[in-house]
Protein backbone atom coordinates (compact mmCIF):
# COMPACT_ATOMS: atom_id res chain seq x y z
CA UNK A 1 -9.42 -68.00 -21.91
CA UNK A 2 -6.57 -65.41 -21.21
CA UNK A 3 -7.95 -63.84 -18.74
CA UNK A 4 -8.93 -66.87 -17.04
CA UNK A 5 -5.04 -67.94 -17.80
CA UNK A 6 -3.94 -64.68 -16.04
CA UNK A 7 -6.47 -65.07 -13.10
CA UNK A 8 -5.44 -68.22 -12.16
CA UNK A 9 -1.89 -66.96 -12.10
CA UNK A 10 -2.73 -64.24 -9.94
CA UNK A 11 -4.37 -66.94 -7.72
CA UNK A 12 -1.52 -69.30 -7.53
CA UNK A 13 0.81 -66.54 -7.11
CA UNK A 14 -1.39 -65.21 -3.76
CA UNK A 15 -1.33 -68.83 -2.80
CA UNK A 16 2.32 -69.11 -2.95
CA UNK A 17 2.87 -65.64 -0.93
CA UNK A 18 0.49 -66.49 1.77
CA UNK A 19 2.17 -69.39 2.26
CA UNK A 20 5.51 -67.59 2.70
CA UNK A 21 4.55 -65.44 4.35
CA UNK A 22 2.68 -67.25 6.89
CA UNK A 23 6.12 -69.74 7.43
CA UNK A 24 7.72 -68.50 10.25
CA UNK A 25 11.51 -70.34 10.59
CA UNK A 26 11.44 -72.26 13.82
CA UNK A 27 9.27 -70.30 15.95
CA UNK A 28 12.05 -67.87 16.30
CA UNK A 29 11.26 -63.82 15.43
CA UNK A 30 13.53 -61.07 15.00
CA UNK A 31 12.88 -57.50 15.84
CA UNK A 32 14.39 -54.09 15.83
CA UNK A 33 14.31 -51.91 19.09
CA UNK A 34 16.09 -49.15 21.04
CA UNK A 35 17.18 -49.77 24.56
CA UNK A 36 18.53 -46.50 27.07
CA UNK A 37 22.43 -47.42 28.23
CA UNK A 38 24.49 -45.04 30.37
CA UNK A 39 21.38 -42.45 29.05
CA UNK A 40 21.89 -42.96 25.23
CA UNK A 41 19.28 -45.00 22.86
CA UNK A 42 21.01 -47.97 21.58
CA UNK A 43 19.29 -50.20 18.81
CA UNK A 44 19.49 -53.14 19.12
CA UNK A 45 17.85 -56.47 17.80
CA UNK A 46 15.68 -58.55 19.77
CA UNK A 47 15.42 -62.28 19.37
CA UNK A 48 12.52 -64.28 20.70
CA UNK A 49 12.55 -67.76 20.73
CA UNK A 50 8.80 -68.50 21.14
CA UNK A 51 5.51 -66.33 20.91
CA UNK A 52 5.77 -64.76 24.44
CA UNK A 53 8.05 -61.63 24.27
CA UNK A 54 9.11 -62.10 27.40
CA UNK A 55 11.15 -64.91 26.30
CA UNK A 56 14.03 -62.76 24.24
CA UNK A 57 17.64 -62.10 24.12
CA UNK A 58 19.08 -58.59 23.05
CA UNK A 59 22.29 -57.67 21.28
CA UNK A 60 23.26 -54.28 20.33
CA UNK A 61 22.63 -54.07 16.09
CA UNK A 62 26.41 -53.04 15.30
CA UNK A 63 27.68 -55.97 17.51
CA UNK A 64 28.78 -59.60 16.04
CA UNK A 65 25.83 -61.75 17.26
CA UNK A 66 23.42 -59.44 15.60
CA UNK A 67 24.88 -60.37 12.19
CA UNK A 68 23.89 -63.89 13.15
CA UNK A 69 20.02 -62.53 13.02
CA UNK A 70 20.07 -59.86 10.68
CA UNK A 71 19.20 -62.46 7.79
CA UNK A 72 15.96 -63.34 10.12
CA UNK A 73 15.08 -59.72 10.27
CA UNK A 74 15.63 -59.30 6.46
CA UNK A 75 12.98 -62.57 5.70
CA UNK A 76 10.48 -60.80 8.10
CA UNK A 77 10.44 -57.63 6.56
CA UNK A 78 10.39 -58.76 3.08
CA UNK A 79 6.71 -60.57 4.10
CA UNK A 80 5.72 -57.93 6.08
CA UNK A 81 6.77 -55.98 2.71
CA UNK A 82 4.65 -58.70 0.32
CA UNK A 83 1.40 -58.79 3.30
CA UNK A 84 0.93 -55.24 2.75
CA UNK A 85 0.85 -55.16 -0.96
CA UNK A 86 -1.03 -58.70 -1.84
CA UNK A 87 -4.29 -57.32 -3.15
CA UNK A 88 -7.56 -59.08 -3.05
CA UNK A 89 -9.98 -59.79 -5.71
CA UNK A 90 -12.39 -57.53 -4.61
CA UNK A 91 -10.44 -54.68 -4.70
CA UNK A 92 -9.93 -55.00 -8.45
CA UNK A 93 -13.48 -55.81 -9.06
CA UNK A 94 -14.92 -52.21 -7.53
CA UNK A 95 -12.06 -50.46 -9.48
CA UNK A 96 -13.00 -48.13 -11.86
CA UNK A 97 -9.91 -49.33 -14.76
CA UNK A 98 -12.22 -50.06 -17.87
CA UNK A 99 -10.48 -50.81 -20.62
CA UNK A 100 -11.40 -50.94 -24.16
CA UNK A 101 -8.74 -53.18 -25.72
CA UNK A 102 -9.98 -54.46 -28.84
CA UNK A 103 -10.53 -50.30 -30.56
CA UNK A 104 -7.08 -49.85 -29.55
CA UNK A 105 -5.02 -52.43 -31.35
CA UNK A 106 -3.27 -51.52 -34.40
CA UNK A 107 -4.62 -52.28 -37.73
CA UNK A 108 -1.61 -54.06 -38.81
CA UNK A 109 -2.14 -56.38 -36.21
CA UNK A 110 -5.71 -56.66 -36.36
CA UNK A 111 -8.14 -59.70 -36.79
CA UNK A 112 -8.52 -58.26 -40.89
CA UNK A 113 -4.67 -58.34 -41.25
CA UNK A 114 -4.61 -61.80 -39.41
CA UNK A 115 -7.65 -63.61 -42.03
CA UNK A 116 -5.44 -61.94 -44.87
CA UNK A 117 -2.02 -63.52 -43.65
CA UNK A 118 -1.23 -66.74 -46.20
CA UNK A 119 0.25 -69.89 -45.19
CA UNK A 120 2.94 -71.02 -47.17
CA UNK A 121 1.93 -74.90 -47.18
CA UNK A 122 5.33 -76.01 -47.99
CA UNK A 123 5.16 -79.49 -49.37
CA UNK A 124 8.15 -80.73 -48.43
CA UNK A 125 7.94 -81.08 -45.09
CA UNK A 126 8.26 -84.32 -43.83
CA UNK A 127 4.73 -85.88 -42.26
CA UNK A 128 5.08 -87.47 -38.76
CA UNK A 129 4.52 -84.53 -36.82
CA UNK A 130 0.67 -83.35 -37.43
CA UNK A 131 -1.59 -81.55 -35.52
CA UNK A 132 -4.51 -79.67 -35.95
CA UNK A 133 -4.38 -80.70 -39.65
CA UNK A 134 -0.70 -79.03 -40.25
CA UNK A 135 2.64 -80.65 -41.19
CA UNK A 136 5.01 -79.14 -38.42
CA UNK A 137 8.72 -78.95 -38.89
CA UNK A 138 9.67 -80.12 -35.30
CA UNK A 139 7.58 -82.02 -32.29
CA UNK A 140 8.62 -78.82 -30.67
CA UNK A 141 6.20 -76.78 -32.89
CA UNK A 142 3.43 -79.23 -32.77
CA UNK A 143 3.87 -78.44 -29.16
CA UNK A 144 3.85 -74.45 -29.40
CA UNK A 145 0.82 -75.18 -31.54
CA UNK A 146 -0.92 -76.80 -28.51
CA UNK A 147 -0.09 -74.49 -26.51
CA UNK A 148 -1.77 -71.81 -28.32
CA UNK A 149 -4.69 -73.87 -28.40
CA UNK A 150 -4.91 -74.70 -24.77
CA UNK A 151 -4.98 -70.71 -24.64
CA UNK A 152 -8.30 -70.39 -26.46
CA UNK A 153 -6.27 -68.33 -29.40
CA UNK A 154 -6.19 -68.59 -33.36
CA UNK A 155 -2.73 -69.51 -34.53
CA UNK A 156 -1.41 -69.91 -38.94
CA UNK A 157 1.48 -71.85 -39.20
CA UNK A 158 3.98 -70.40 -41.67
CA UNK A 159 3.05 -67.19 -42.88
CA UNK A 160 4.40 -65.10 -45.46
CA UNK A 161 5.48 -61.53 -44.57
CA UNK A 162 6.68 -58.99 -47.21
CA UNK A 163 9.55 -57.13 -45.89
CA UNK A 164 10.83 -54.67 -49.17
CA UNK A 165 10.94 -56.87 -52.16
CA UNK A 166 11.67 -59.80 -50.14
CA UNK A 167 9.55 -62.92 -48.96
CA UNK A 168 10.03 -64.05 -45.15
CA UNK A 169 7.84 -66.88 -43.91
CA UNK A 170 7.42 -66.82 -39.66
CA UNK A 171 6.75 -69.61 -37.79
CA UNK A 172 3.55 -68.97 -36.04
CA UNK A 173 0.83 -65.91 -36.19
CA UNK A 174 -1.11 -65.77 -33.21
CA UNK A 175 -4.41 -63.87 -33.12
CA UNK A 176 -5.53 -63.25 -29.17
CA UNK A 177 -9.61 -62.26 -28.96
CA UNK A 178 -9.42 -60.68 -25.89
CA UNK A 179 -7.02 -57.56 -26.91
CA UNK A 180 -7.84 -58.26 -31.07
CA UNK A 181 -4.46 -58.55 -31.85
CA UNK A 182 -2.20 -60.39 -33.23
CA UNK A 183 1.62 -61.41 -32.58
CA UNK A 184 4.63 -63.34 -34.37
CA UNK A 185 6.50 -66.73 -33.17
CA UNK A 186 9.90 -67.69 -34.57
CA UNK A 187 11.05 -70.81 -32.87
CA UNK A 188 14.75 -71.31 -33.95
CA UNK A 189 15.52 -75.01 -32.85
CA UNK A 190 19.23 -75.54 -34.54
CA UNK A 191 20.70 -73.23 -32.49
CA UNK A 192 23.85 -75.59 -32.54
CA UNK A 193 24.24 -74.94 -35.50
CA UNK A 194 27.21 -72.37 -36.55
CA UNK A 195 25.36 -71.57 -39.84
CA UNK A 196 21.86 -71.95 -38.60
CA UNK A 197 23.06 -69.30 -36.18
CA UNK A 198 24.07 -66.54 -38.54
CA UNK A 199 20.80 -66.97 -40.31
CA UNK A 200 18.89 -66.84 -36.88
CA UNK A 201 20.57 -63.14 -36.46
CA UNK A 202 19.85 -62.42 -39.42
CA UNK A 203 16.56 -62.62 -39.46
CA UNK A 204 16.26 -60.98 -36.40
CA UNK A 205 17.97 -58.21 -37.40
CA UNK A 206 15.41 -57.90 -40.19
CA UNK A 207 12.51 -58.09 -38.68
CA UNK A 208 13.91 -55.29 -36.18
CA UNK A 209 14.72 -53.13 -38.90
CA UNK A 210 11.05 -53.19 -40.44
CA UNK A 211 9.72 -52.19 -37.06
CA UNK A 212 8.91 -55.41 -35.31
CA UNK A 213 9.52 -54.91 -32.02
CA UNK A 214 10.65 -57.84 -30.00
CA UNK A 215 8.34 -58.95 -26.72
CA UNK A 216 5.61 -57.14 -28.19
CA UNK A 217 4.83 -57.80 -32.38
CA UNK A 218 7.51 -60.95 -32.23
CA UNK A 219 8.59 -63.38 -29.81
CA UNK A 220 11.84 -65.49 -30.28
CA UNK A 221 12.12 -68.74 -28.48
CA UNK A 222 15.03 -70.50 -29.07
CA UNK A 223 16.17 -74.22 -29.04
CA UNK A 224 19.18 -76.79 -29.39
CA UNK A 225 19.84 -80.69 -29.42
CA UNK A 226 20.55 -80.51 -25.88
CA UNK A 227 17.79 -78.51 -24.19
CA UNK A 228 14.83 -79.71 -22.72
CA UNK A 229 11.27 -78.25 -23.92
CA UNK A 230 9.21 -77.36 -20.96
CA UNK A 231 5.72 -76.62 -22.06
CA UNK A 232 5.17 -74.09 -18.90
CA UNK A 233 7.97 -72.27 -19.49
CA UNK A 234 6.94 -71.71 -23.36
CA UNK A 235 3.38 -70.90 -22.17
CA UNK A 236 4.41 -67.98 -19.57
CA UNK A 237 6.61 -66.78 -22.44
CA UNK A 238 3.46 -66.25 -24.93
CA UNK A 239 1.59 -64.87 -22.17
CA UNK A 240 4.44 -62.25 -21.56
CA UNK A 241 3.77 -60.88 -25.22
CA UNK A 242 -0.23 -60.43 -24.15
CA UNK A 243 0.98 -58.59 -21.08
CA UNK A 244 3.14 -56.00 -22.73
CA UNK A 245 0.29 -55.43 -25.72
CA UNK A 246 -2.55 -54.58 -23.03
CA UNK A 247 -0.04 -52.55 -20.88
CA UNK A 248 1.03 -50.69 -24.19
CA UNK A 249 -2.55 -50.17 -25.18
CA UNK A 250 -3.73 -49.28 -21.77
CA UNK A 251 -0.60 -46.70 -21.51
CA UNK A 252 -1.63 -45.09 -25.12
């Protein structure tokens, strides 16, 4: 499912930069030359206003009206720049990268630590937001929750993490199959709240301290009464953790 995830990202992505860079403003193109005056070479920038070069007007590059085109040139060189580097998927395919993710991961994080982790089942959440057979705190986290899901990964819903003599309980632990490893949510959704805010930090600060590091074991998302939940946004964010585990892996 991830990889599926990440190759239709890659494909939307392509999509998106061939169709920049095949958008030429106006018909109008902008290029860079050097033209002999009084026996010196003198760039200068050439404009042409339709397909046929003969059709162009010339002004020296250090001269006002060349500022006028200089963001033209600029936009052509940066796709010129993003052509050259879009890579097919055939060129990936008859690589020789072989990865062998799952032997890498860390036992901590591993599928046996992840079947060990306990839910804390706290009975006094309120019912009316249920999914999946769990009692969420906020529609927000029934919505993380789906999320996961729709990524084809494992997911417990308040576990309990031992940090010195002290019991912490994290929102989400979320096992991926495809690097066999797991990861930590905390979604802190009273951010507008003064005191809910020094515990946030906190906790944070905790979790740093026993070696958690952020982007990569944890990820924070964060939440108040006035923002607006966008489900993409909180998807690309969980697939940003997978990114930096196989890149960390494949680097080791």
């Amino acid at each position: 499912m991830i990889a599926a995830e990440f190759y239709n990202l890659a494909l939307l992505t392509r999509k998106m930069n061939l169709s920049y860079i095949h958008t030429a403003p106006d018909g109008t193109s902008v290029k860079l030359g050097t033209k002999c005056i009084k026996g010196k070479n003198i760039q200068v920038v050439r404009v042409y206003s339709d397909r046929f070069e003969s059709h162009r007007k010339e002004y020296r590059l250090n001269s006002h009206k060349a500022e006028e085109w200089k963001h033209l040139l600029n936009e052509q060189q940066k796709r010129a720049s993003i052509e050259s580097n879009l890579k097919f998927r055939s060129e990936l395919d008859n690589s020789n990268l072989k990865l062998d993710i799952a032997d890498k991961s860390e036992q901590r994080f591993s599928k046996e630590a992840f079947d060990n982790l306990v839910e804390r089942n706290d009975p006094e959440i309120k019912k009316g937001h249920v999914y999946d057979g769990h009692n969420f705190r906020s529609k927000s986290e029934v919505m993380i929750a789906q999320i996961i899901t729709s990524l084809g990964m494992e997911y417990k819903y308040e576990v309990e993490i031992s940090i010195g003599t002290k019991k912490y309980y994290a929102d989400f632990a979320v096992y991926c199959h495809e690097t066999g490893r797991f990861f930590f949510i905390e979604h802190f959704g009273l951010m507008g709240d003064e005191e809910y805010r020094a515990h946030t930090f906190q906790k944070i600060t905790i979790y740093s301290k026993s070696g958690l590091t952020e982007g990569l074991d944890i990820l924070y998302t964060f939440e108040n009464a006035n923002s607006s939940f966008y489900a993409d946004v909180y998807k690309g964010k969980i697939l940003s953790v997978i990114i930096a585990q196989v890149q960390t892996m494949a680097n080791r």
